[in-house]
Protein backbone atom coordinates (compact mmCIF):
# COMPACT_ATOMS: atom_id res chain seq x y z
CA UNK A 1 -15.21 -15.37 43.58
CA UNK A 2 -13.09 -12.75 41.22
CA UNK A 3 -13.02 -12.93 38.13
CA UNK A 4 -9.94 -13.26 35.97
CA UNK A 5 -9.31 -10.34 33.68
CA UNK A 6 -9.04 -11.34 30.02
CA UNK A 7 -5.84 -11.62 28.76
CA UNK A 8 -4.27 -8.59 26.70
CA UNK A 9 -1.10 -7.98 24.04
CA UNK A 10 0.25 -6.34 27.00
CA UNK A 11 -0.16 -10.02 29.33
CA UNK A 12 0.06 -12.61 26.36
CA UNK A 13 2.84 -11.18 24.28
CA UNK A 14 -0.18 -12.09 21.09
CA UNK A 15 -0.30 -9.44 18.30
CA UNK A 16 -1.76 -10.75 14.91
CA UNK A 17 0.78 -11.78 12.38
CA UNK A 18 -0.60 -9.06 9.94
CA UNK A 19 -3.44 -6.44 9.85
CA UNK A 20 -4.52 -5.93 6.28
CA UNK A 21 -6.44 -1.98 5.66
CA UNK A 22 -7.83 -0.68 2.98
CA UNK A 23 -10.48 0.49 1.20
CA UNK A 24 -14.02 -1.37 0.10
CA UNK A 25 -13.08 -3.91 -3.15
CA UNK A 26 -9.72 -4.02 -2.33
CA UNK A 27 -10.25 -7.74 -1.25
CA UNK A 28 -9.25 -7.82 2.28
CA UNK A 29 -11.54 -10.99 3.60
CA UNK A 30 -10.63 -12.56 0.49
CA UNK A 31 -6.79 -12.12 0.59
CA UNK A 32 -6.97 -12.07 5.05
CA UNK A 33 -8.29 -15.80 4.78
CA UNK A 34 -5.78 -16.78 1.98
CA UNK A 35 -3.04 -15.47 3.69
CA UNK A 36 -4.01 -16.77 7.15
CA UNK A 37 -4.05 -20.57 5.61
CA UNK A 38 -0.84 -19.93 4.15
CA UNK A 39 0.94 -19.25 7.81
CA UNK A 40 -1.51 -21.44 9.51
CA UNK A 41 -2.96 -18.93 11.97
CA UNK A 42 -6.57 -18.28 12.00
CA UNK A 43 -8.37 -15.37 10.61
CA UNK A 44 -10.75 -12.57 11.80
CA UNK A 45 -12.59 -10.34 9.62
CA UNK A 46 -13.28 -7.07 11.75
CA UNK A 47 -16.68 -6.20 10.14
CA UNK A 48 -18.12 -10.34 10.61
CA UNK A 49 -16.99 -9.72 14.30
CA UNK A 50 -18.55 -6.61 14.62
CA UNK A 51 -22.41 -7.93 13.19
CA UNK A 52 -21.71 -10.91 15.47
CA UNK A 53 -21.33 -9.35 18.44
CA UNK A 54 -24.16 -6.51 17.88
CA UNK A 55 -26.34 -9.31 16.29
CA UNK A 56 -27.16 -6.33 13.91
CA UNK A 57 -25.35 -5.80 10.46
CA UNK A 58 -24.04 -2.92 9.40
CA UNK A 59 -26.33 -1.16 7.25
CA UNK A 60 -28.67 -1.54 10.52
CA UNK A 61 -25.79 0.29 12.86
CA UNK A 62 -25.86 2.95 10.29
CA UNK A 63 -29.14 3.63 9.77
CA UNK A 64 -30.16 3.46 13.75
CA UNK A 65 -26.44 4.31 14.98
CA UNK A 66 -25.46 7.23 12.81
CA UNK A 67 -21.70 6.80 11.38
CA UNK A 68 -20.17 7.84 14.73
CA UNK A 69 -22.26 5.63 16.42
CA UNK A 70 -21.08 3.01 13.63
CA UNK A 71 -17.79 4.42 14.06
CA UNK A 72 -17.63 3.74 17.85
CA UNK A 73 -18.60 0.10 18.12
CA UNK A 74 -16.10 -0.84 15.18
CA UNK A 75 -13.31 1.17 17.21
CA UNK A 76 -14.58 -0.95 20.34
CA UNK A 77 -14.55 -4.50 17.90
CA UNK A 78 -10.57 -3.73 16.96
CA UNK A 79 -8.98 -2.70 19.34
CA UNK A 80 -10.44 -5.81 21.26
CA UNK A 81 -9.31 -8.29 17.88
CA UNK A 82 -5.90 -6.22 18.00
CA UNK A 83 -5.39 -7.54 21.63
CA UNK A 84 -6.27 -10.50 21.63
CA UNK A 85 -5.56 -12.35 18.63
CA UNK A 86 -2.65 -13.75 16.91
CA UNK A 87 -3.57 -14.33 13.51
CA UNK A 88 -4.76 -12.52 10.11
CA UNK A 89 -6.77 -9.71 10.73
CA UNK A 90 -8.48 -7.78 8.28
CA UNK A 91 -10.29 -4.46 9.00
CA UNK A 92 -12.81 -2.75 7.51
CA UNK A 93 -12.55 0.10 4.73
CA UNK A 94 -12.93 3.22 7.42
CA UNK A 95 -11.80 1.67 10.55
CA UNK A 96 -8.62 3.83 10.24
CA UNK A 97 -10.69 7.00 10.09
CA UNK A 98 -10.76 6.82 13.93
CA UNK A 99 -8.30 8.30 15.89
CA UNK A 100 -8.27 4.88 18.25
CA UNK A 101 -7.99 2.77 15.59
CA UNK A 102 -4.86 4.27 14.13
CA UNK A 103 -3.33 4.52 17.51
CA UNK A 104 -3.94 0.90 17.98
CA UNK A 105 -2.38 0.04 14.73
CA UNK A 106 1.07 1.62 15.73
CA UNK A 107 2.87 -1.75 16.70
CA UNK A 108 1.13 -3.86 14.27
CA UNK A 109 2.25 -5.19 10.84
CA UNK A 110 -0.09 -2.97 8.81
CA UNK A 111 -0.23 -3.71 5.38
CA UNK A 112 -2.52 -1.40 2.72
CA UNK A 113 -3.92 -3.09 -0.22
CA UNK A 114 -4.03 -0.08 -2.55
CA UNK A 115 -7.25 -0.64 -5.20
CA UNK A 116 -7.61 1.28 -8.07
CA UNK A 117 -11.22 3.10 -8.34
CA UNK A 118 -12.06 1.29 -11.25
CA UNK A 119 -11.00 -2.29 -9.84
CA UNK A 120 -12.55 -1.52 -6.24
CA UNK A 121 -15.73 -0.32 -7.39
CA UNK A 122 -16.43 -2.66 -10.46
CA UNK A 123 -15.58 -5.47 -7.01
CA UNK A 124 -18.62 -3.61 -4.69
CA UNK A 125 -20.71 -2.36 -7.50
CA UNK A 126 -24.90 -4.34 -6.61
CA UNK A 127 -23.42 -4.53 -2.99
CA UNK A 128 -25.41 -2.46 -0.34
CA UNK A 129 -22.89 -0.38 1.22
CA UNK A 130 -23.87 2.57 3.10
CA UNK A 131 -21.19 4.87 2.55
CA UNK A 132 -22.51 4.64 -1.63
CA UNK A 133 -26.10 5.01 -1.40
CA UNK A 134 -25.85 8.11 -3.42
CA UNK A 135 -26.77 9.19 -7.00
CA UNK A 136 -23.51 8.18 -8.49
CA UNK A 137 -21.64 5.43 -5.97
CA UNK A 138 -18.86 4.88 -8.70
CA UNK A 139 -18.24 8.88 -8.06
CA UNK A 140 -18.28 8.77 -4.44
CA UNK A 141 -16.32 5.53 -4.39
CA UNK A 142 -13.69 7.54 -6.29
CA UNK A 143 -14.07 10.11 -3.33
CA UNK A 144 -14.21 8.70 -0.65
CA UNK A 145 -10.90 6.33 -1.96
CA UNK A 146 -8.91 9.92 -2.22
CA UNK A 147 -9.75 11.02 0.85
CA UNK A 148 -8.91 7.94 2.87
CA UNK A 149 -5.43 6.84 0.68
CA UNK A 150 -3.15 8.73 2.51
CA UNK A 151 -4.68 8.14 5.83
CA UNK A 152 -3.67 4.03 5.16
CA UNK A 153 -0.56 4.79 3.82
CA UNK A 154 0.36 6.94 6.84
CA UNK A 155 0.02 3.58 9.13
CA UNK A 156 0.98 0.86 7.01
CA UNK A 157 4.03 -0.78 7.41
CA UNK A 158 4.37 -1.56 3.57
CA UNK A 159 1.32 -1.52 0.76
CA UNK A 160 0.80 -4.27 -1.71
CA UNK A 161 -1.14 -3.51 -5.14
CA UNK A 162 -4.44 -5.23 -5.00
CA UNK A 163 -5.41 -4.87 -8.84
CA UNK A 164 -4.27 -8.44 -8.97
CA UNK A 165 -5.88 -11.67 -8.24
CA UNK A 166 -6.17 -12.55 -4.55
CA UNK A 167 -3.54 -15.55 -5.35
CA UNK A 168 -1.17 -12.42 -6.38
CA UNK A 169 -1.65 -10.49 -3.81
CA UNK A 170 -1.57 -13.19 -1.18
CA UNK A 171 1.77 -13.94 -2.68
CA UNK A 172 3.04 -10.49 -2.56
CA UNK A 173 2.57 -10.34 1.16
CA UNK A 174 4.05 -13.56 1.88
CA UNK A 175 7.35 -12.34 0.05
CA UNK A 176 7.07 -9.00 1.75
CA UNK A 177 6.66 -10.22 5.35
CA UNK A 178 9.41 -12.61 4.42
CA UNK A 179 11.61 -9.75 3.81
CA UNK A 180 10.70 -8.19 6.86
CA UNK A 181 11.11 -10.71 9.17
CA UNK A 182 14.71 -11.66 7.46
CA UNK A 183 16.23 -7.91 7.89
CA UNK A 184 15.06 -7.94 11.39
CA UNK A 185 16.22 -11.17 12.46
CA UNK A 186 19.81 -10.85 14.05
CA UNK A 187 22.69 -12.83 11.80
């Protein structure tokens, strides 16, 4: 008996209605299941999908994976969600570090939730986030936040400010993807 291949963006046409990127605190689950409700599509949250399909979470992929190891599975975990579904999709804070990942966000409707340092890290401040465990996380949150900003805005398709409350925000995409969708629609 063979086995029918799963379906990809290339067979079903599907490619999620928006990505949202950006970095840890900036409210992506929160403001990827608010806006998925508000266009009635569903919602996937790269990093859930990820500990559910390794059954491990992902402090444990770090410590026994490594961060390319980490690094590798997530790539794996979105570029599958980017194929195959339709809806809100919201990927975690380094996911665009990888090569794979960036090159799988080049026909998608990227959008970058810019955080301040101060609002991001006072959001994942008591959390146990790998990236930091360090002597002074509000320092290398600041870091690491530099370092990645231009990376997001280099594959976003617009940015948002995510300062405000997730309502705001939520709203602010809307109206944005609004926009978009009215310019490219033929008169």
């Amino acid at each position: 008996m063979t086995q029918t291949p799963t379906p990809t963006r290339a067979t079903t046409g599907r490619r999620p209605s928006a990505v949202l990127i950006g970095f840890m605190g900036a409210g992506k689950s929160t403001v990827g299941r608010l806006l998925a409700d508000r266009l009635g599509v569903d919602f996937v949250d790269t990093d859930i999908e990820l500990v559910r399909r390794t059954g491990r979470s992902i402090p444990e992929i770090f410590e026994s994976d490594g961060v390319d190891g980490f690094r590798t599975i997530e790539e794996n975990v979105v570029c599958d969600v980017l194929d195959n579904h339709g809806g809100v999709v919201s990927l975690g804070g380094g996911a665009v570090t990888t090569a794979g990942v960036r090159d799988a966000l080049a026909d998608q409707r990227v959008v970058f939730l810019r955080v301040s340092p101060e609002r991001g890290y006072e959001r994942v401040s008591g959390t146990d986030r790998p990236l930091l465990a360090t002597e002074d996380p509000a320092a290398r949150y600041a870091e690491l936040l530099a370092e990645r900003t231009e990376i997001y805005s280099s594959v976003c398709t617009f940015e948002v400010d995510a300062d405000a409350a997730p309502e705001a925000v939520t709203d602010a995409i809307v109206a944005e993807l609004a926009r978009e969708l009215d310019v490219r629609t033929p008169e």
